[in-house]
Each structure stands twice: as structure tokens, then as C-alpha cells.
Protein backbone atom coordinates (compact mmCIF):
# COMPACT_ATOMS: atom_id res chain seq x y z
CA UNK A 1 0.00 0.00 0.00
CA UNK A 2 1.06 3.54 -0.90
CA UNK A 3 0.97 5.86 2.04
CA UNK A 4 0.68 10.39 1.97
CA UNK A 5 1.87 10.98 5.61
CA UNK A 6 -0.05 14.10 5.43
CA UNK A 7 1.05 16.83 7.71
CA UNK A 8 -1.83 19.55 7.33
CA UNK A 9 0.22 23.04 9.06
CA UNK A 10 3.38 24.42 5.67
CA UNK A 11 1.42 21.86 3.43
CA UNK A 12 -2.41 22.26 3.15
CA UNK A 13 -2.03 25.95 4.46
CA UNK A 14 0.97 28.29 5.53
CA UNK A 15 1.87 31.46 7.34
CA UNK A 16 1.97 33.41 4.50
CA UNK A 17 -1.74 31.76 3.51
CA UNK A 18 -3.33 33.33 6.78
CA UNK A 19 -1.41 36.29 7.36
CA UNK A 20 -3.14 37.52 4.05
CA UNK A 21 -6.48 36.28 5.11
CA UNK A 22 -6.22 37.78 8.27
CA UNK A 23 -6.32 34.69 10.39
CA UNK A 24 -4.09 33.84 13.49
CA UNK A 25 -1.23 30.70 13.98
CA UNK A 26 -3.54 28.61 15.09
CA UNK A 27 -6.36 29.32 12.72
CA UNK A 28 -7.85 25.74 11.43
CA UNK A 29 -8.45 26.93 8.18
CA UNK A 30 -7.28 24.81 5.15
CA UNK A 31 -5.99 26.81 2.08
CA UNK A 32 -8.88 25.03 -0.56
CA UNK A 33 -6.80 25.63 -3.37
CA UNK A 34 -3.96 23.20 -2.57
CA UNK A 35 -7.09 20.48 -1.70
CA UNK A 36 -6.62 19.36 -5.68
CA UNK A 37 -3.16 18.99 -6.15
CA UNK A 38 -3.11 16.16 -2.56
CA UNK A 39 -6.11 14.70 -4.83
CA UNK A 40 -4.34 14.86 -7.90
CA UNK A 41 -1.35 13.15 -6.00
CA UNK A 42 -3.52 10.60 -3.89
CA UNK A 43 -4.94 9.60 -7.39
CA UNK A 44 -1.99 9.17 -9.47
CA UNK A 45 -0.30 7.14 -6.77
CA UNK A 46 -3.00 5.34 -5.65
CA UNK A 47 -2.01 6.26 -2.51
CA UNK A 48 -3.98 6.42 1.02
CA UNK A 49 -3.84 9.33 3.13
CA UNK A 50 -2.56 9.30 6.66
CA UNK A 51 -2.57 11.96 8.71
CA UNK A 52 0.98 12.83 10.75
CA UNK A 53 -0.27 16.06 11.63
CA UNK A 54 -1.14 17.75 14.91
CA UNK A 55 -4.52 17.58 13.83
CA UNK A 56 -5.20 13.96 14.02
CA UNK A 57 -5.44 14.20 17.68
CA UNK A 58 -9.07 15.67 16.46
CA UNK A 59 -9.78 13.51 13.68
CA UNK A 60 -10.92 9.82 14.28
CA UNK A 61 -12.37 7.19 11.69
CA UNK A 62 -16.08 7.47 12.91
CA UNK A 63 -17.38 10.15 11.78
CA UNK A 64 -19.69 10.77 14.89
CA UNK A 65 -17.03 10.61 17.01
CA UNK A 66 -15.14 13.70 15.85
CA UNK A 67 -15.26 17.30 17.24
CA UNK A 68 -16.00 20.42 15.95
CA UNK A 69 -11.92 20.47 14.49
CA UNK A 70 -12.07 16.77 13.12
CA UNK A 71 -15.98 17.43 11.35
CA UNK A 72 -14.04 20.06 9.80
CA UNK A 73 -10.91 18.31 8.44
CA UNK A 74 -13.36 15.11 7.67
CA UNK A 75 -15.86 17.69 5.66
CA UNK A 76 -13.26 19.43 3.33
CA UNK A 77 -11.80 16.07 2.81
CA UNK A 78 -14.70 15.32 1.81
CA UNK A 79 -15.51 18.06 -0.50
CA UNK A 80 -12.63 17.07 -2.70
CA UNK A 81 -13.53 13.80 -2.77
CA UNK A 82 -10.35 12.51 -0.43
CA UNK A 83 -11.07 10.28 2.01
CA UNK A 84 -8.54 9.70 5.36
CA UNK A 85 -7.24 6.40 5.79
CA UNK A 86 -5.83 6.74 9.46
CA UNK A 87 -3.57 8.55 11.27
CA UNK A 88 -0.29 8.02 13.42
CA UNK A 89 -0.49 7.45 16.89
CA UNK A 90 -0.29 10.24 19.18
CA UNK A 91 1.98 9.31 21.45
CA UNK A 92 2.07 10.70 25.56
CA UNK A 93 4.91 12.31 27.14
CA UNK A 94 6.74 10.53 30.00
């Protein structure tokens, strides 16, 4: 199996991205336009997205099981017609 470790924060948006939209760091806002080109890579691979990002702590596979951060990520997803596959584990600090 093909695998996108996806890292959403410098890939699916950027500094630059929501300094000109006004937005915060920490906005959770995904820059649409770069939404085709992961599908455009996801399709000519073949290959299943899995998110490395700090987000996947809010993203989970069932869909009613997410909060208002993971319905987000799960709904533009979505939109574009990309689907998650999983995500690393989050792992605790000793």
C-alpha cells in the first residue's frame, strides 16, 4: 500500500496563507486551493492518506465521534472527494 503521511500546518495551508487572510497561527483553516493537487497526488499514486499532523489528535475514523476540528478536516476532505485512511499514533509524554 502507498501511504501520503499528510502533515496539514506548511502543506495544506501556511503562514503566509493566513497572514493575508487575516487569520491567526492557530487558525484551522485549510488553504482550498492546494485540496486538488493532494487529490491529484492521492490519485496518481494510488495512494492512502494518513494523517501525521497535529490535527489527528481531532480527527478519528467514525465520523460521529469527531469534534467540531475533526468534522471540519473530515468535511473538506470530503468536498474534494479525499477520504482519510488513518492517522499516526499520538503518542504521551513521559
Amino acid at each position: 500500500m502507498k501511504i501520503i503521511f499528510l502533515d496539514i500546518d506548511g502543506v495544506l495551508n501556511s503562514s503566509q496563507y493566513r497572514s493575508q487572510m487575516g487569520m491567526g497561527y492557530f487558525s484551522e483553516i485549510i488553504d482550498r486551493r492546494k485540496m486538488p493537487l493532494l487529490k491529484k497526488i492521492a490519485e496518481e499514486t494510488g495512494a492512502q492518506i494518513v494523517l501525521s499532523s497535529t490535527w489527528r489528535k481531532f480527527w478519528n475514523p467514525g465520523e460521529n465521534q469527531l469534534d467540531p476540528a475533526g468534522q471540519y478536516i473530515h468535511h473538506i476532505f470530503r468536498e474534494f472527494g479525499l477520504r482519510i485512511h488513518s492517522k499516526t499514533p499520538v503518542l504521551e509524554r513521559a
